[in-house]
C-alpha atoms as a PDB file:
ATOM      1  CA  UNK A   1      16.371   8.900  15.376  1.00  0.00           C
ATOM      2  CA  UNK A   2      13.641   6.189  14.313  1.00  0.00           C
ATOM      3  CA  UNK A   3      11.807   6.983  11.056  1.00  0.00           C
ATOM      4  CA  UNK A   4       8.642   4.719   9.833  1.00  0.00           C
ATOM      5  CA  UNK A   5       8.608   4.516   6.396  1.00  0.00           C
ATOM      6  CA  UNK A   6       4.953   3.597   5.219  1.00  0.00           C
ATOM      7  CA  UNK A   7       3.665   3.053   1.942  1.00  0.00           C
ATOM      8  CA  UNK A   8       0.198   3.408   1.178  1.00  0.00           C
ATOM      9  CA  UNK A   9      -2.259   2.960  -1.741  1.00  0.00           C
ATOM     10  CA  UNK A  10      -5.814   3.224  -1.107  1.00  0.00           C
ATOM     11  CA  UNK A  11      -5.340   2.017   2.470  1.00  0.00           C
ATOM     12  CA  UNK A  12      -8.355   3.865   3.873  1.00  0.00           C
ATOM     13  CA  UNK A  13      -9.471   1.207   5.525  1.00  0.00           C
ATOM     14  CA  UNK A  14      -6.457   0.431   7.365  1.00  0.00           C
ATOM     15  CA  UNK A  15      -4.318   3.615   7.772  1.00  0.00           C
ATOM     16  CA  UNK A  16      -6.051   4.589  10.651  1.00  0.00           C
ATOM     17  CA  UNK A  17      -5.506   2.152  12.840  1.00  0.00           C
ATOM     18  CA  UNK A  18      -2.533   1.439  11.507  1.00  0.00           C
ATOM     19  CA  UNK A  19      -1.620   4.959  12.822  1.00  0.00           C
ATOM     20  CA  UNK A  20      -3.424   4.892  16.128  1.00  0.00           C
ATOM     21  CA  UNK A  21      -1.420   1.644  17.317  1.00  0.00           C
ATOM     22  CA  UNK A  22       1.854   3.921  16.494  1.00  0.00           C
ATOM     23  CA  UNK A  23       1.142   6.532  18.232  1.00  0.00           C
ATOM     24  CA  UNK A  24      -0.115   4.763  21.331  1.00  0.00           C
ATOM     25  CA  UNK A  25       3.109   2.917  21.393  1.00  0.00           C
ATOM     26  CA  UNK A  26       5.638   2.672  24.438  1.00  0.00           C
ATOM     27  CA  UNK A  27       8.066   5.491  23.917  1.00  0.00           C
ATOM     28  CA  UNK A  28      11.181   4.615  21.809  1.00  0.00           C
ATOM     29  CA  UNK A  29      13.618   5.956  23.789  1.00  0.00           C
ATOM     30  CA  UNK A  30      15.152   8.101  21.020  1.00  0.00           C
ATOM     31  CA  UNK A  31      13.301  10.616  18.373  1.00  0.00           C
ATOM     32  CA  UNK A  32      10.556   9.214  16.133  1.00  0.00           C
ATOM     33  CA  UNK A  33       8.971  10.280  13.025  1.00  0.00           C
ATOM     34  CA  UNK A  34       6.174   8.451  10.423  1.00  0.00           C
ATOM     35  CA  UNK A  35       6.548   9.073   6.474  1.00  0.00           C
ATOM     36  CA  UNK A  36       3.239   8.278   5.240  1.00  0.00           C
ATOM     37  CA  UNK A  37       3.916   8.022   1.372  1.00  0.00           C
ATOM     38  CA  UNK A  38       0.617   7.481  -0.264  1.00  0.00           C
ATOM     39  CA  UNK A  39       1.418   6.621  -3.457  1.00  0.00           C
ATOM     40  CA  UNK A  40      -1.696   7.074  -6.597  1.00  0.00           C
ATOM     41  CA  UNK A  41      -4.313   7.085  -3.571  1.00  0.00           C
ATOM     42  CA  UNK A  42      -8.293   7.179  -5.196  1.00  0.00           C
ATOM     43  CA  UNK A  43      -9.938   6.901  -2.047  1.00  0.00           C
ATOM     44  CA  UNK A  44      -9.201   8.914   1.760  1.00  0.00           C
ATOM     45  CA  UNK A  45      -5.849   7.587   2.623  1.00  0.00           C
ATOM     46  CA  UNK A  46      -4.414  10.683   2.718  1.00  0.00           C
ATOM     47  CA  UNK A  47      -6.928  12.558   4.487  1.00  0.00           C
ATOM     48  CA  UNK A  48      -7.236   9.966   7.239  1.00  0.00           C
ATOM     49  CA  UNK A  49      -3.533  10.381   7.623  1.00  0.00           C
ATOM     50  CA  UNK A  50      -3.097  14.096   7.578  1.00  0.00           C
ATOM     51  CA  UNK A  51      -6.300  13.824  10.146  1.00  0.00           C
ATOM     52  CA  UNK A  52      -3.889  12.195  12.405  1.00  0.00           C
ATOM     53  CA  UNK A  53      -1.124  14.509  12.387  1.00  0.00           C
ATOM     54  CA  UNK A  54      -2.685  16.351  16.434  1.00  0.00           C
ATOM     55  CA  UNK A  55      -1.888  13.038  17.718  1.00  0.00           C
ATOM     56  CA  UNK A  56       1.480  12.123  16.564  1.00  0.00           C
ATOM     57  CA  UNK A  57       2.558  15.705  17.854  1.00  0.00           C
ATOM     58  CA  UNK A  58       1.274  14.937  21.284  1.00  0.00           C
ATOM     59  CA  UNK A  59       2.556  11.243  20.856  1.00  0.00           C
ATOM     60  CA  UNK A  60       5.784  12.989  20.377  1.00  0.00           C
ATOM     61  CA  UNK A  61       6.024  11.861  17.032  1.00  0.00           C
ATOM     62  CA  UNK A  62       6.992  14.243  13.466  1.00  0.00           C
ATOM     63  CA  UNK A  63       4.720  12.997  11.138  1.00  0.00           C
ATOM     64  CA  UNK A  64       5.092  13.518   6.979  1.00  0.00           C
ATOM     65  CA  UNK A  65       2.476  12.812   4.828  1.00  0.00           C
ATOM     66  CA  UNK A  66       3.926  12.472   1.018  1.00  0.00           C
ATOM     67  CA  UNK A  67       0.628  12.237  -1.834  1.00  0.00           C
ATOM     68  CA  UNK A  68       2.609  11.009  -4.777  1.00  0.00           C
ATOM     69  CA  UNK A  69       0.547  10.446  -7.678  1.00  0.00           C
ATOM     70  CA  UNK A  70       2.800   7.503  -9.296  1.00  0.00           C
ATOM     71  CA  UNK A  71       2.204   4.410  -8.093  1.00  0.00           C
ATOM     72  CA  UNK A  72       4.296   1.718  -6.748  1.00  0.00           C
ATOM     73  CA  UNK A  73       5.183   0.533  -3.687  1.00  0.00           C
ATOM     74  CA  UNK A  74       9.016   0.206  -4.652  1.00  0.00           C
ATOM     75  CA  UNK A  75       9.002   3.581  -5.582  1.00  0.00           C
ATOM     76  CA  UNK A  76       6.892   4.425  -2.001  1.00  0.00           C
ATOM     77  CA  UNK A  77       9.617   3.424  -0.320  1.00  0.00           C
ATOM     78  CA  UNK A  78      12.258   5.141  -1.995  1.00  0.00           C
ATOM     79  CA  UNK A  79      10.054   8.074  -1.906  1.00  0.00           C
ATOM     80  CA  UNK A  80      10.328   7.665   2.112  1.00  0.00           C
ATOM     81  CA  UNK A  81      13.755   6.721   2.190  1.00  0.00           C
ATOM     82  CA  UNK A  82      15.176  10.052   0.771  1.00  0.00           C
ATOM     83  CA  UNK A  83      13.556  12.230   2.860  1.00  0.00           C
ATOM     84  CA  UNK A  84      13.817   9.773   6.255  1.00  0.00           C
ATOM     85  CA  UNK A  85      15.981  11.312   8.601  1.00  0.00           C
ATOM     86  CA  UNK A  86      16.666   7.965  11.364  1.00  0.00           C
ATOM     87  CA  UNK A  87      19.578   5.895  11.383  1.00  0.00           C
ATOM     88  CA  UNK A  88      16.973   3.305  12.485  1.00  0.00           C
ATOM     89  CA  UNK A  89      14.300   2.230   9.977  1.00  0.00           C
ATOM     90  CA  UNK A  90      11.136   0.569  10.126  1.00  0.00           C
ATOM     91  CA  UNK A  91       9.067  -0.809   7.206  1.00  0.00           C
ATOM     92  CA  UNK A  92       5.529  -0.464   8.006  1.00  0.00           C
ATOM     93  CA  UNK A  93       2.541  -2.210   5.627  1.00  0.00           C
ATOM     94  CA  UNK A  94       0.066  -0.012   6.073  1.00  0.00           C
ATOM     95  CA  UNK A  95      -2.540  -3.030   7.102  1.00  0.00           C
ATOM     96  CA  UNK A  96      -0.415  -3.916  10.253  1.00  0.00           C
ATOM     97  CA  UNK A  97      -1.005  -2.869  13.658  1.00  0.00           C
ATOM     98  CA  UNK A  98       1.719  -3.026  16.052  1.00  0.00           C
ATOM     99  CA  UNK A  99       0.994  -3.663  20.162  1.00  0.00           C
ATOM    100  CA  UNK A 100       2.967  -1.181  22.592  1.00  0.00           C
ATOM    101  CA  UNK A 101       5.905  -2.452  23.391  1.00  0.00           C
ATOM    102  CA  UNK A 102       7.127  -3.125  19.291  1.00  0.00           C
ATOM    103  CA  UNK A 103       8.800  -0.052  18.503  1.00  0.00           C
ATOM    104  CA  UNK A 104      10.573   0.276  21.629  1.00  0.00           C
ATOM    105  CA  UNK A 105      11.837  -3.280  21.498  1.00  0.00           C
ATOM    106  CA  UNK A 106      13.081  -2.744  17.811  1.00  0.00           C
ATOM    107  CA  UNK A 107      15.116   0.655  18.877  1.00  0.00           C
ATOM    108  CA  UNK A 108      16.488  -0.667  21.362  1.00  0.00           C
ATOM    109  CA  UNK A 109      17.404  -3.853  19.673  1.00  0.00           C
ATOM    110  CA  UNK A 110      19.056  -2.077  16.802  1.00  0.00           C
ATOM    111  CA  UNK A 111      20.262   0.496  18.936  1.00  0.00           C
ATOM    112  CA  UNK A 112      22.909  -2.159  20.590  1.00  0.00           C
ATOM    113  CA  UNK A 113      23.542  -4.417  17.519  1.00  0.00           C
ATOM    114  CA  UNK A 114      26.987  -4.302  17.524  1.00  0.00           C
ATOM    115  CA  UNK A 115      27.586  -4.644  13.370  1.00  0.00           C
ATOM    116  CA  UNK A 116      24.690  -5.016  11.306  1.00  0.00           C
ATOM    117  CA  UNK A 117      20.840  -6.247  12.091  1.00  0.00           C
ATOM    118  CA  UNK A 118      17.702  -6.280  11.145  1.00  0.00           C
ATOM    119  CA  UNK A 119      14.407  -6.999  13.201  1.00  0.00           C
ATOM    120  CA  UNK A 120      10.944  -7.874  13.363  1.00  0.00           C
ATOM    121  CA  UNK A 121       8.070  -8.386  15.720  1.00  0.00           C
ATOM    122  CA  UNK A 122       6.043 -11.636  16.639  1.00  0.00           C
ATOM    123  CA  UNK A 123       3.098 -12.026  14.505  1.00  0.00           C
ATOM    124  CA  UNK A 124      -0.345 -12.735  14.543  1.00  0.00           C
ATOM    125  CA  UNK A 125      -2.666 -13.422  12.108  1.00  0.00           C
ATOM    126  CA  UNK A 126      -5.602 -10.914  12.397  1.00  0.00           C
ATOM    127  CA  UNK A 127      -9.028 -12.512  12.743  1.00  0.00           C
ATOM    128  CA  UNK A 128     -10.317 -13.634   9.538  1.00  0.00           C
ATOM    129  CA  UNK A 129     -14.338 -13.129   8.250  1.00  0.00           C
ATOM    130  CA  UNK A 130     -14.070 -16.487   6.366  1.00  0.00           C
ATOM    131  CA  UNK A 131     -13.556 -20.303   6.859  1.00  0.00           C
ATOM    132  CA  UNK A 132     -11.144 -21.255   4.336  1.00  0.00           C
ATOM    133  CA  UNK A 133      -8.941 -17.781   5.286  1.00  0.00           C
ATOM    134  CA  UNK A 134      -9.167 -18.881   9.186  1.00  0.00           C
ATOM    135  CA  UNK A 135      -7.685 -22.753   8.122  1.00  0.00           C
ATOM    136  CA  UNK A 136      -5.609 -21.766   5.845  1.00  0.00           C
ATOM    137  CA  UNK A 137      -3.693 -18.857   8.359  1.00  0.00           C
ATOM    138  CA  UNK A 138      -4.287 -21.971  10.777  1.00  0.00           C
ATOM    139  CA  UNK A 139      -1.688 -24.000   9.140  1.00  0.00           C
ATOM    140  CA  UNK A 140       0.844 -21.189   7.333  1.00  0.00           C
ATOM    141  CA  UNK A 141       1.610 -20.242  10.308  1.00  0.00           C
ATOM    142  CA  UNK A 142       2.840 -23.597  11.726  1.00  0.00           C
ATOM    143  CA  UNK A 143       5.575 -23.962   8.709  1.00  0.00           C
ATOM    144  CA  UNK A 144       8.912 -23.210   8.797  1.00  0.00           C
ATOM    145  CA  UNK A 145       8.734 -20.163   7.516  1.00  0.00           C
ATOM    146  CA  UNK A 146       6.449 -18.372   9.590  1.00  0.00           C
ATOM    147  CA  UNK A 147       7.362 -19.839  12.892  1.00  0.00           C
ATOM    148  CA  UNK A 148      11.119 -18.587  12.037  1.00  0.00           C
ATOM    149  CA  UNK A 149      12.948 -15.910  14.041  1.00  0.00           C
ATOM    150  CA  UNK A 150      11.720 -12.236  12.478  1.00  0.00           C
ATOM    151  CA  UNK A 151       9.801 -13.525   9.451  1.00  0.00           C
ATOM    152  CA  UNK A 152       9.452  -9.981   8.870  1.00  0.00           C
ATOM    153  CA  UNK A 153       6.074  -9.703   6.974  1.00  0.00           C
ATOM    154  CA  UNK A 154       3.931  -6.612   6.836  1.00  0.00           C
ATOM    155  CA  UNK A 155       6.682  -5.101   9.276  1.00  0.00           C
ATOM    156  CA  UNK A 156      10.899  -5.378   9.247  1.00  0.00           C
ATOM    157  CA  UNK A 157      13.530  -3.015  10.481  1.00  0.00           C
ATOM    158  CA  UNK A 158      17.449  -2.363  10.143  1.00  0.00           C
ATOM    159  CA  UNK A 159      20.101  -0.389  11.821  1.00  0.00           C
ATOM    160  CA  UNK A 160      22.262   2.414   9.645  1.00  0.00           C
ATOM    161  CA  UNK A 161      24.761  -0.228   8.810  1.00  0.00           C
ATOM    162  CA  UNK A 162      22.038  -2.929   7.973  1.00  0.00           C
ATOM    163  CA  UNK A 163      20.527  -0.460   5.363  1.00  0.00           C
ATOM    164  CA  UNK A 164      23.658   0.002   3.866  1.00  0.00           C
ATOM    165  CA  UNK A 165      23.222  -3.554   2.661  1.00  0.00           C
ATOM    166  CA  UNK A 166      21.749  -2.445  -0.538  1.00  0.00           C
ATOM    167  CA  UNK A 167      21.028   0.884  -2.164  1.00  0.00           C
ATOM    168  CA  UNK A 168      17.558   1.762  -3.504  1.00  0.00           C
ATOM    169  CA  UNK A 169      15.003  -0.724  -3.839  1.00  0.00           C
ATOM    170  CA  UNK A 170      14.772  -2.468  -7.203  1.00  0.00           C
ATOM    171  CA  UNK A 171      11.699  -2.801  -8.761  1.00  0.00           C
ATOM    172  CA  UNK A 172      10.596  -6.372  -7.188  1.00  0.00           C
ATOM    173  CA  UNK A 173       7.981  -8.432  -6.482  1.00  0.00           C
ATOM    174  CA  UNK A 174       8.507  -9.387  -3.002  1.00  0.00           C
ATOM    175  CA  UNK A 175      10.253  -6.372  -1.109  1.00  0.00           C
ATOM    176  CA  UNK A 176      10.623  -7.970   2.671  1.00  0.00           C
ATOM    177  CA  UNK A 177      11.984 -11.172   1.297  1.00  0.00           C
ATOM    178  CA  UNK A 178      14.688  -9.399  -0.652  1.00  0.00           C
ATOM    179  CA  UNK A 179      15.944  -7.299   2.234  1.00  0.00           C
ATOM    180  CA  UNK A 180      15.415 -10.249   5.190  1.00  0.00           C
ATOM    181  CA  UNK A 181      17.629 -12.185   2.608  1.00  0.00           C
ATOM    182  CA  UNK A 182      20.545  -9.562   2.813  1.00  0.00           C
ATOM    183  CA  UNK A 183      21.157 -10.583   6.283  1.00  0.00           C
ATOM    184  CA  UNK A 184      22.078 -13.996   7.984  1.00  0.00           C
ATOM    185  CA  UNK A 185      20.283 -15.767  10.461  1.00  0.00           C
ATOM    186  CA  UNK A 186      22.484 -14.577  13.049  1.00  0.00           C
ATOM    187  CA  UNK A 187      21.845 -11.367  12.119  1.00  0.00           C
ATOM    188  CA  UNK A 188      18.101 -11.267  11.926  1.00  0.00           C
ATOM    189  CA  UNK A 189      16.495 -10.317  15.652  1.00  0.00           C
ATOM    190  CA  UNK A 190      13.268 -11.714  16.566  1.00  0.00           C
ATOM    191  CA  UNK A 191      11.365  -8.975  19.195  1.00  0.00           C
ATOM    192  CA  UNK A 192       8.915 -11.380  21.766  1.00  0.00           C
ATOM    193  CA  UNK A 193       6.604  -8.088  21.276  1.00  0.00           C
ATOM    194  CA  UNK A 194       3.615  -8.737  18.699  1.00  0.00           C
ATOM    195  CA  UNK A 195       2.095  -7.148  15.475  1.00  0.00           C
ATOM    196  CA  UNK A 196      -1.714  -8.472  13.997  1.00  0.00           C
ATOM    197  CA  UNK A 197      -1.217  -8.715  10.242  1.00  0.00           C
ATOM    198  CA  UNK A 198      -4.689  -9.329   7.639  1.00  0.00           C
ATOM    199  CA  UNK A 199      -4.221 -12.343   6.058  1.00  0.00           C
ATOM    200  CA  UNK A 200      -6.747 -11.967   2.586  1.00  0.00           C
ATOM    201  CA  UNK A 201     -10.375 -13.288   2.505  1.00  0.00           C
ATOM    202  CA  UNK A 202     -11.386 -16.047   0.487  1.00  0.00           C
ATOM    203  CA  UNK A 203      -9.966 -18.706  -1.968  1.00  0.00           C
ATOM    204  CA  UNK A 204      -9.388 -16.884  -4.783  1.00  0.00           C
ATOM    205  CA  UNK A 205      -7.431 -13.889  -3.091  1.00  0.00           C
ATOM    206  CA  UNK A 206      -5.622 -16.627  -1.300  1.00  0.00           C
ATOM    207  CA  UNK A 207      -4.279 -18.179  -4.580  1.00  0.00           C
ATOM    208  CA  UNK A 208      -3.579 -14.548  -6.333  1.00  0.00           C
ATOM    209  CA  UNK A 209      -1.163 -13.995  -3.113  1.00  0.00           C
ATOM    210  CA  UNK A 210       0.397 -16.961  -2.748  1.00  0.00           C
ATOM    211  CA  UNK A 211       1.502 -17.145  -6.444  1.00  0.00           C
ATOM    212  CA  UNK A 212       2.659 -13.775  -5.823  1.00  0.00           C
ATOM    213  CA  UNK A 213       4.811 -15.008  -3.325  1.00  0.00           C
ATOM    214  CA  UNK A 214       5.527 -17.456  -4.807  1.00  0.00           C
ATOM    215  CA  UNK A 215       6.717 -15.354  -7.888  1.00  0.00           C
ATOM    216  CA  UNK A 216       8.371 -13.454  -5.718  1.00  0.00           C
ATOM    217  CA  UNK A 217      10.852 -16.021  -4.431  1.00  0.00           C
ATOM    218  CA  UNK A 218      11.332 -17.182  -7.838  1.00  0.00           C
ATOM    219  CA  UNK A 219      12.421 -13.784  -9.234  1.00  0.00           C
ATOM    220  CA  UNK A 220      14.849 -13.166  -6.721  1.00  0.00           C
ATOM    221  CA  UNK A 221      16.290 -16.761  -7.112  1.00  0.00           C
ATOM    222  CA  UNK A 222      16.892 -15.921 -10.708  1.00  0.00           C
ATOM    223  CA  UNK A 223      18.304 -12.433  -9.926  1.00  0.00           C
ATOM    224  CA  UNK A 224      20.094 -12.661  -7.189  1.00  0.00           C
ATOM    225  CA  UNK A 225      20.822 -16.341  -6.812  1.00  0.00           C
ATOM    226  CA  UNK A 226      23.774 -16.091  -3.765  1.00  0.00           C
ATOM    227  CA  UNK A 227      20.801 -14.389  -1.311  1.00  0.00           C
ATOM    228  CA  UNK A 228      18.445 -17.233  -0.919  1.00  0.00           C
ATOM    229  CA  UNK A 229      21.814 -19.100   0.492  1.00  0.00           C
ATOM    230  CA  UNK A 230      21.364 -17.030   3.730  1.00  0.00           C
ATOM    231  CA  UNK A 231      17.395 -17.694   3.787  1.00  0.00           C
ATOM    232  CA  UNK A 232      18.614 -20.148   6.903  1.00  0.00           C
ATOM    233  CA  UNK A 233      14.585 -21.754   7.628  1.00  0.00           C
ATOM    234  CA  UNK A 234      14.591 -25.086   8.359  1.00  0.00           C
ATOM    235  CA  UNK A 235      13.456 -27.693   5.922  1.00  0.00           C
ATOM    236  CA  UNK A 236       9.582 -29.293   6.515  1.00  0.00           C
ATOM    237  CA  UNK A 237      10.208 -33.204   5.504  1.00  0.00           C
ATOM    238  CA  UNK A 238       7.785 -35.461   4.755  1.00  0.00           C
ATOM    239  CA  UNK A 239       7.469 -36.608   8.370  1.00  0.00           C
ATOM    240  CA  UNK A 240       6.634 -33.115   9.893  1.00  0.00           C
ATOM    241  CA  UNK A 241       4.372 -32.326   7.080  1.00  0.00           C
ATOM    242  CA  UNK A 242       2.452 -35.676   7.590  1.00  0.00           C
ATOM    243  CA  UNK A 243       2.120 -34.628  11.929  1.00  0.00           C
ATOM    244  CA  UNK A 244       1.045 -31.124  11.105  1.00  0.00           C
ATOM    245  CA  UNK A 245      -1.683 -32.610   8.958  1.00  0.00           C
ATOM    246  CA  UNK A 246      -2.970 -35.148  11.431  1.00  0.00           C
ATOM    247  CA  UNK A 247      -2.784 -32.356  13.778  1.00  0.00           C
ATOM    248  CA  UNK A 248      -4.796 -30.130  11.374  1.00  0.00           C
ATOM    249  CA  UNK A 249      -6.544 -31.820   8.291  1.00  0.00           C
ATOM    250  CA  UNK A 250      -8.542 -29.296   7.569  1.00  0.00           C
ATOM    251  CA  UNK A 251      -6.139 -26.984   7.529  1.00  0.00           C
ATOM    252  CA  UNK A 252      -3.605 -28.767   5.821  1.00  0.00           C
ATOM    253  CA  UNK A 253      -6.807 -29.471   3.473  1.00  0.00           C
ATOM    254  CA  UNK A 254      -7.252 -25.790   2.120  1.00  0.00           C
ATOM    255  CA  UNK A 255      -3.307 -24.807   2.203  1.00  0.00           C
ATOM    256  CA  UNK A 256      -3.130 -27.938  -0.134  1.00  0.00           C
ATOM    257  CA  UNK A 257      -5.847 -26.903  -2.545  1.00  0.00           C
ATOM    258  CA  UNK A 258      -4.338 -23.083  -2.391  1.00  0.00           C
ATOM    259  CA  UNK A 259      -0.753 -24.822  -3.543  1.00  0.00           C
ATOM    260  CA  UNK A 260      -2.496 -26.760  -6.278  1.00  0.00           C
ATOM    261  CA  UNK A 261      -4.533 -23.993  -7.390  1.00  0.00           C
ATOM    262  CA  UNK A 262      -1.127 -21.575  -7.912  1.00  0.00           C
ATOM    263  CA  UNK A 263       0.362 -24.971  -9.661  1.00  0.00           C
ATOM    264  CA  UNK A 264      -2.101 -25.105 -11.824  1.00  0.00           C
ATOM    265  CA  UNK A 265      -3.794 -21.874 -12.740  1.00  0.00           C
ATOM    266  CA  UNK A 266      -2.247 -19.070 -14.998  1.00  0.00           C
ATOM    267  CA  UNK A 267       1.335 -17.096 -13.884  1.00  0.00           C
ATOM    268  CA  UNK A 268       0.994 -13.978 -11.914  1.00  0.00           C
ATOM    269  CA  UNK A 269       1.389 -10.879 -13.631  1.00  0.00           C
ATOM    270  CA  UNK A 270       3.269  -9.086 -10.680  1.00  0.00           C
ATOM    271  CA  UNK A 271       2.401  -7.367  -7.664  1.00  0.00           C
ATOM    272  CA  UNK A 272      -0.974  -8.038  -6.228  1.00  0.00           C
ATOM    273  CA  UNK A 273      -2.093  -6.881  -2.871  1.00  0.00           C
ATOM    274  CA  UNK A 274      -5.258  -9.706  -3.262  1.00  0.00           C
ATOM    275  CA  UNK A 275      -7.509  -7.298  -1.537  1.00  0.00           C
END
């Protein structure tokens, strides 16, 4: 079986299509089921997912809606991990939508992994309302990181021995990078198949999630040093930044002021979703 673990917190204006792109997907060739765990929802997350549950029965989906009223992502998926029943598991962000042929190519992928794997989709920026978010996704997503095999943001996936990697998630900043980072490059899959992924709207959202990212790199480097050794991107040198800028200034422009905005303003105080 393939379970979807998805987290949730006042995602009403994303669960639903969130949702809708599951259900329309290709089928997955084995048994599927969705754990929606809203988690200290204040608006119609949960509503808009239990409104949903007609047409993940005649997707052929089982569909669980948890409404826990702690918050916490961390504890949202832990939440969905106890009561997930798949040997395959896929971590959705609630914001992400996911074309057809994702889900199929990620059970089948993990399916015939022969030890243990993890997996992601191809993604795309969603279109952005503002300037500086459109230049700014512009050039992120010509560095290293990004253009890397299964990047795994907003959506990542393991097999049964892959999860066994680590136990219950510890309460972290930056959840994908600490389980992409329990698994070598060899063992990461990138799927060709894509998923559209919000990238936050305006300057100042940009710099509360990029310290956040930032932060998050930094805690796991101080608390579990050995995993960044399998991180595995390759390294952006002075020479390749100095061609993407020509080939982008204006990009390279706003993802500059973004880096020495984090540099400069105050340290994060943990989790932000920047929305």
């Amino acid at each position: 079986m393939l379970s979807v673990i998805l987290p949730a917190s006042n995602e009403e204006a994303w669960i639903g299509p969130c949702l809708d792109a599951l259900f329309a997907s290709d089928p997955p060739g084995m048994p599927a089921e969705v754990l929606v765990v809203a988690n200290a929802c204040r608006d119609q997350t949960v509503a808009k997912a239990q409104a949903r549950m007609d047409a993940a029965q005649a997707a052929g989906w089982q569909m669980t809606v948890l409404d826990l009223p702690e918050p916490g992502k961390l504890n949202a998926l832990n939440m969905g991990d106890a009561r997930a029943s798949g040997d395959i598991r896929v971590y959705l962000d609630a914001d992400v939508v996911v074309s057809p042929p994702l889900i199929g190519q990620i059970a089948r992928a993990l399916a015939q992994a022969p030890g243990p794997a993890y997996a992601s989709g191809t993604p795309r920026i969603a279109p952005a309302r503002s300037a500086v978010t459109r230049a700014y996704a512009r050039f992120w997503m010509q560095l290293p990181f990004a253009r890397s095999a299964a990047p795994g943001f907003g959506l990542f996936a393991v097999n049964a021995a892959g999860r066994a990697r680590w136990g219950a998630f510890p309460p972290i900043i930056s959840d994908d990078t600490y389980v992409r980072l329990h698994f070598t490059p060899a063992e990461r899959i990138g799927l060709p198949a894509t998923y559209s992924w919000p990238m936050v709207e305006g300057f100042r959202r940009l710099v509360r999630v990029r310290r956040r990212q930032d932060d998050g790199v930094a805690e796991i480097a101080a608390r579990w040093p050995d995993l960044l050794e399998r991180e595995g991107k390759a390294r952006l040198g002075p020479a390749a930044l100095l061609k993407l800028a020509l080939r982008d200034p204006i990009g390279f422009a706003t993802y500059a002021a973004v880096s020495l905005a984090v540099r400069l303003g105050p340290q994060s105080r943990g989790w932000t979703r920047g929305r």
